[in-house]
Protein backbone atom coordinates (compact mmCIF):
# COMPACT_ATOMS: atom_id res chain seq x y z
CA UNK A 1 22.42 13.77 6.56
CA UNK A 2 23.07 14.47 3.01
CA UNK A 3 19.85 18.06 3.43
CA UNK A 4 22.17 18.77 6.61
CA UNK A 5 25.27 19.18 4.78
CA UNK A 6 23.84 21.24 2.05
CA UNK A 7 21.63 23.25 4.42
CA UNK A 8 25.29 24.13 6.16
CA UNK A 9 27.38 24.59 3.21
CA UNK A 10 24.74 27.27 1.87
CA UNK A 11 25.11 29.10 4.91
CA UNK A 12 28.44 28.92 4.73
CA UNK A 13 28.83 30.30 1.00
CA UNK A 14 26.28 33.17 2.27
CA UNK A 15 28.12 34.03 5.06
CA UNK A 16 30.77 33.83 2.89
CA UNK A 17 29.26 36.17 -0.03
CA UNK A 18 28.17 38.61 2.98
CA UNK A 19 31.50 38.89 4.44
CA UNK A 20 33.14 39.56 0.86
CA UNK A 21 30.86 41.72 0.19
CA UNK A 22 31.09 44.22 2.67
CA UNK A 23 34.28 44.32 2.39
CA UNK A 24 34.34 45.43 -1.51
CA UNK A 25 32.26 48.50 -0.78
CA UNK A 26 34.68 50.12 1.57
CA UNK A 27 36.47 53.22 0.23
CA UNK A 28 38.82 52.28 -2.46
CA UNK A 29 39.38 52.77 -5.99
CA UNK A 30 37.79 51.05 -8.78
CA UNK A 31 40.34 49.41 -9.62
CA UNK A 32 40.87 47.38 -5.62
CA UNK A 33 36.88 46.89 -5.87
CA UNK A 34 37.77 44.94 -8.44
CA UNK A 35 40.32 43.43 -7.53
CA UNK A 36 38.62 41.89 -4.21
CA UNK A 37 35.77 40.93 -6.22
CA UNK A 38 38.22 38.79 -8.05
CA UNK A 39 40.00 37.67 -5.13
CA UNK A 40 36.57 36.28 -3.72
CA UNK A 41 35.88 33.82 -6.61
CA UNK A 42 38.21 31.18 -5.32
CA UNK A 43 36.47 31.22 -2.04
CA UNK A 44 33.01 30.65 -3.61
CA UNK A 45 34.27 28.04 -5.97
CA UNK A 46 36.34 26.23 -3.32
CA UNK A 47 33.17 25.97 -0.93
CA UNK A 48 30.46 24.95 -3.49
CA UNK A 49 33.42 22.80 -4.68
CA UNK A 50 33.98 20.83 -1.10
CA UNK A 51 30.23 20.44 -0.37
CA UNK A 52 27.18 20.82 -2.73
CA UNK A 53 29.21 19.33 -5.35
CA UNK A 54 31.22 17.06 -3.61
CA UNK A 55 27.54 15.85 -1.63
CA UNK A 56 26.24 15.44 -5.68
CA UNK A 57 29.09 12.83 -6.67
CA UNK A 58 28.88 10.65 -2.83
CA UNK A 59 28.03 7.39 -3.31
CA UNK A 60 26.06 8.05 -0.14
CA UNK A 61 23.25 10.54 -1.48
CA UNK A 62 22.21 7.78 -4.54
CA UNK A 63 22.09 4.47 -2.26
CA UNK A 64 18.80 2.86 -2.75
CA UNK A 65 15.95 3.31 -0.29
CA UNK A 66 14.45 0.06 -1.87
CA UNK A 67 12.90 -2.43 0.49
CA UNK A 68 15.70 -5.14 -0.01
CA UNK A 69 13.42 -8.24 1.73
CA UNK A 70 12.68 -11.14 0.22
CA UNK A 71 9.17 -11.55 -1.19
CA UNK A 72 8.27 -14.08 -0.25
CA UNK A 73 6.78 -14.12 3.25
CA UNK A 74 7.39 -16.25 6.43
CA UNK A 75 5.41 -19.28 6.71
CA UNK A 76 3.24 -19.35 9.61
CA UNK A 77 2.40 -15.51 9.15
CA UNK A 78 1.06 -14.43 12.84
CA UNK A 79 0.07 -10.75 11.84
CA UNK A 80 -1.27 -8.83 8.61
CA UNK A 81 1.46 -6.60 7.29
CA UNK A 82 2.46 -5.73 4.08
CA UNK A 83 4.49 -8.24 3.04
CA UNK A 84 1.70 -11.15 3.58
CA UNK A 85 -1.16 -8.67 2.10
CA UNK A 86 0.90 -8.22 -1.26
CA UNK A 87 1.57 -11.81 -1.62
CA UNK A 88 -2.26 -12.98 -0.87
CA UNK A 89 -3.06 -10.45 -3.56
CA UNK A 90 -1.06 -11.68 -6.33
CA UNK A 91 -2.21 -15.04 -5.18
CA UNK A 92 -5.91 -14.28 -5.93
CA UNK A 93 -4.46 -12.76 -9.02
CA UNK A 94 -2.65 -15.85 -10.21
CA UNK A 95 -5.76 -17.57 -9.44
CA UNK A 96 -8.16 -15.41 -11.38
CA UNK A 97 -5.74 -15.49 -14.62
CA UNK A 98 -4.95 -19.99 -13.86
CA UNK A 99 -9.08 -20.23 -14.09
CA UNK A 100 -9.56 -17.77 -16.66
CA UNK A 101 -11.81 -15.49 -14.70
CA UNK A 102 -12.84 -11.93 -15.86
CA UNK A 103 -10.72 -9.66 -14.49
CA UNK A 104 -10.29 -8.67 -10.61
CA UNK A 105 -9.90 -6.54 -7.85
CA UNK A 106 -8.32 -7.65 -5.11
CA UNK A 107 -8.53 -5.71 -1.32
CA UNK A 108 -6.60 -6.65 1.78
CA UNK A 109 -7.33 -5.46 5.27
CA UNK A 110 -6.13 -5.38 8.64
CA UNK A 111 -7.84 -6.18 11.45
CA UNK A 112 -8.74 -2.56 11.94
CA UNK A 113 -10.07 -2.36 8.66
CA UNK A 114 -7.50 -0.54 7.28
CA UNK A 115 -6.41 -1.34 3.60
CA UNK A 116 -2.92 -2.53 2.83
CA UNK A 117 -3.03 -3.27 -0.37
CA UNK A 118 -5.46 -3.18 -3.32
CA UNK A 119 -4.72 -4.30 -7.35
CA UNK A 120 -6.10 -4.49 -9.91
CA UNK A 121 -6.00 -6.99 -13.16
CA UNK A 122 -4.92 -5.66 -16.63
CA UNK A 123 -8.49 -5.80 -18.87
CA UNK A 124 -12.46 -3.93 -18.85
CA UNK A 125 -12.51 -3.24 -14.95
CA UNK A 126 -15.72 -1.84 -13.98
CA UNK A 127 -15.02 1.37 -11.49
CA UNK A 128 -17.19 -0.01 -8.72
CA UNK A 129 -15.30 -2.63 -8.67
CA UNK A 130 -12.87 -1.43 -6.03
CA UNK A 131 -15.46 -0.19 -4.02
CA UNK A 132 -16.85 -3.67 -4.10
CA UNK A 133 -13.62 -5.72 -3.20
CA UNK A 134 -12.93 -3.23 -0.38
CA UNK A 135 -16.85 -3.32 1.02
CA UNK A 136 -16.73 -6.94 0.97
CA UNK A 137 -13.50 -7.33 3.33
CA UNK A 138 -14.68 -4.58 5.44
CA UNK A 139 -17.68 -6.33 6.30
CA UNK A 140 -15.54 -9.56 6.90
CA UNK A 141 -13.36 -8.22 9.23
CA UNK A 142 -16.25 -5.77 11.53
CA UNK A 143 -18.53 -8.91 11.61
CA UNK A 144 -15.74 -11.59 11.91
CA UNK A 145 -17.32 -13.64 9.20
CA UNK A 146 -17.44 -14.04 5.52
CA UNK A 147 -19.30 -11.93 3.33
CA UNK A 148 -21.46 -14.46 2.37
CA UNK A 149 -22.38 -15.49 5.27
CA UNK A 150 -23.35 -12.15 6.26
CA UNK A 151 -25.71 -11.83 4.05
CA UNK A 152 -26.84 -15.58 4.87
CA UNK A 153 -27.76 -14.57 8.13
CA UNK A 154 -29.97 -12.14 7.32
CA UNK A 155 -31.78 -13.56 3.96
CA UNK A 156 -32.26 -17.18 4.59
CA UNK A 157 -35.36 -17.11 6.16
CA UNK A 158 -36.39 -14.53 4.20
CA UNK A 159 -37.38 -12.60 7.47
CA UNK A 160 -38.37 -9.26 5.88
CA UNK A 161 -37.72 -7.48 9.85
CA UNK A 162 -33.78 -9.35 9.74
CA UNK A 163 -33.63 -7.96 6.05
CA UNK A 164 -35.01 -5.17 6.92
CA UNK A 165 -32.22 -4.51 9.71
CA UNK A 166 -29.29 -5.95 6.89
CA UNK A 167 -30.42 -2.63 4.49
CA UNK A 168 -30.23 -0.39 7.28
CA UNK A 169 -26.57 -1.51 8.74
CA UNK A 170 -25.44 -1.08 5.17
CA UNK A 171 -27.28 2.08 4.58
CA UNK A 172 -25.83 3.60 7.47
CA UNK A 173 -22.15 2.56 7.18
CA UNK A 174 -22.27 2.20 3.42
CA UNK A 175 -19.13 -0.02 3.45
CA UNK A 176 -20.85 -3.00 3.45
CA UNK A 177 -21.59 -5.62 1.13
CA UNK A 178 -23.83 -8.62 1.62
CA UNK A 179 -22.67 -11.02 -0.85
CA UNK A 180 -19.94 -14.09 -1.31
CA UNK A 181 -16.22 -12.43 -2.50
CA UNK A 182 -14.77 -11.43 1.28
CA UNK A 183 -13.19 -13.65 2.98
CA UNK A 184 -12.12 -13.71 6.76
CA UNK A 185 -8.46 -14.19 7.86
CA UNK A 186 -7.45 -16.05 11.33
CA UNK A 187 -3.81 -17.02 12.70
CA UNK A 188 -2.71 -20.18 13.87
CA UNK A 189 -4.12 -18.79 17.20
CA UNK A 190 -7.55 -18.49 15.85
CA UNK A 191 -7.16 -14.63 15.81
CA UNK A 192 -8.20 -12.47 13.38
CA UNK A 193 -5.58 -10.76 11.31
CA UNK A 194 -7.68 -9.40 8.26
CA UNK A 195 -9.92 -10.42 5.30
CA UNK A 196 -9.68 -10.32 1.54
CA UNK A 197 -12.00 -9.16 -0.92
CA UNK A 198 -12.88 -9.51 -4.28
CA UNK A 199 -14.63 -8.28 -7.35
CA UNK A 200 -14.77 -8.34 -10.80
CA UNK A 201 -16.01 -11.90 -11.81
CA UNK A 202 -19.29 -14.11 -9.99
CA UNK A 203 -19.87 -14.44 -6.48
CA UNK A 204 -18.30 -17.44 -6.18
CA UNK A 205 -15.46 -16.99 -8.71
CA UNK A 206 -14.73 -14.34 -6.50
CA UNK A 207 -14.74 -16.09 -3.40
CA UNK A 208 -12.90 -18.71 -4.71
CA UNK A 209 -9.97 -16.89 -5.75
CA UNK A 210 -9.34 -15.42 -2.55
CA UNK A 211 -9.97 -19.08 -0.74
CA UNK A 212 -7.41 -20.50 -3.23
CA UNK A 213 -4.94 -18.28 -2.65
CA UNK A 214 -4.74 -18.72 1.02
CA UNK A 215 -4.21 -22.02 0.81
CA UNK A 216 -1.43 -22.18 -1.59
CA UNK A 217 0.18 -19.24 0.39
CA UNK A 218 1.77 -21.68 2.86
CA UNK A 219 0.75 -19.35 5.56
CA UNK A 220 -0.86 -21.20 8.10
CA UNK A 221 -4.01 -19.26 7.85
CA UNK A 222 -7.34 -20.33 8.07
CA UNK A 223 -10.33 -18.79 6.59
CA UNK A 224 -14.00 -18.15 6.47
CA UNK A 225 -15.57 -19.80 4.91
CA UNK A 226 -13.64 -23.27 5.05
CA UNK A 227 -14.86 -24.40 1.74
CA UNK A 228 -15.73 -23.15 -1.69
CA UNK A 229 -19.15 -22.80 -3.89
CA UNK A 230 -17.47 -22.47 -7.41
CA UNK A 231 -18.54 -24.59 -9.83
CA UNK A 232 -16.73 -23.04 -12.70
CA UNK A 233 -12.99 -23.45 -11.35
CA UNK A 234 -10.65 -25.08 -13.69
CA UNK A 235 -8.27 -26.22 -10.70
């Protein structure tokens, strides 16, 4: 509203100029060119006065367009939106720093894979390490199962055809990552609503950080896996 007004008050003070101005250069003397240039400066003040200026000092034009709702989320989230992402993240976060883990990155997705939000801890973060976090919820949320558990499927038999196939899904996407840190995200309705991923300290550290966090979220989410491997928790 506030572009509108100013958008119509400089056509106004245009018009306004244009009008005044052709009106100066009709045959006179000097001295009443002059004295309608003068005449016009009321005009121009008065407008700018009673609409750029007046639009600078509204209230209106400096309200906050800061998201006012509360941070913390519902319980019993249904969906993945932002609100639930950012507090899983600073979850894992709180977890990482409570167990003295080296320092994270955290990824959330949707269901459709698409990031929400991503953060990184304060400290020597390694630049693959977003790339990591992100590969290993990807491959959570297109394979509907943990990151570790992708890659147990395809290594524990040490089948070299089923390993074989696990380099060449990875080569070809190049999103993926077969190992623990990405963690699948169901509803209360068994659905899947996203996964979390993270890198930056071991496997399992990893892992359990984003476990941990969903269960102190109060969310009513389950995840995959239901259990953690991490022997070096402090919790």
């Amino acid at each position: 509203n506030t572009s509108m007004k100013l958008l119509a008050a400089s056509a106004s003070l245009l018009s306004s100029l244009l009008i005044t101005t052709a009106g100066a250069f009709t045959p006179s003397s000097t001295g009443s060119l002059t004295k309608r240039i003068v005449a016009c400066r009321p005009t121009i003040s008065t407008a700018i006065q009673g609409s750029y200026l007046d639009n600078l000092s509204s209230s209106s034009r400096w309200t906050s367009t800061t998201d006012t709702s509360t941070d913390a989320p519902v319980s019993g989230a249904t969906t993945m939106n932002l609100e639930v992402a950012d507090a899983l993240a600073n979850g894992v976060i709180a977890t990482a720093r409570r167990n003295n883990f080296p320092p994270i990155v955290v990824s959330i997705l949707d269901k459709q894979a698409n990031m929400l939000v991503q953060k990184r801890m304060d400290g020597n973060v390694h630049a693959a390490f977003p790339e990591f976090a992100y590969a290993k919820a990807y491959t959570c949320v297109i394979f509907d199962t943990s990151s570790r558990e992708f890659r147990d499927k395809y290594t524990k038999d040490n089948d070299a055809a089923k390993i074989a196939q696990l380099n060449s899904m990875m080569e070809i996407t190049g999103k993926m990552a077969a190992f623990p840190g990405g963690v699948l995200l169901r509803n209360g309705e068994n659905e899947v609503i996203g996964a979390i991923g993270v890198s930056g300290a071991a496997g399992d550290e990893d892992e359990y950080a984003a476990l941990k966090s969903v269960w102190d979220s109060g969310l009513g989410l389950t995840t995959q896996p239901t259990e953690h491997s991490c022997t070096t928790a402090l919790d």
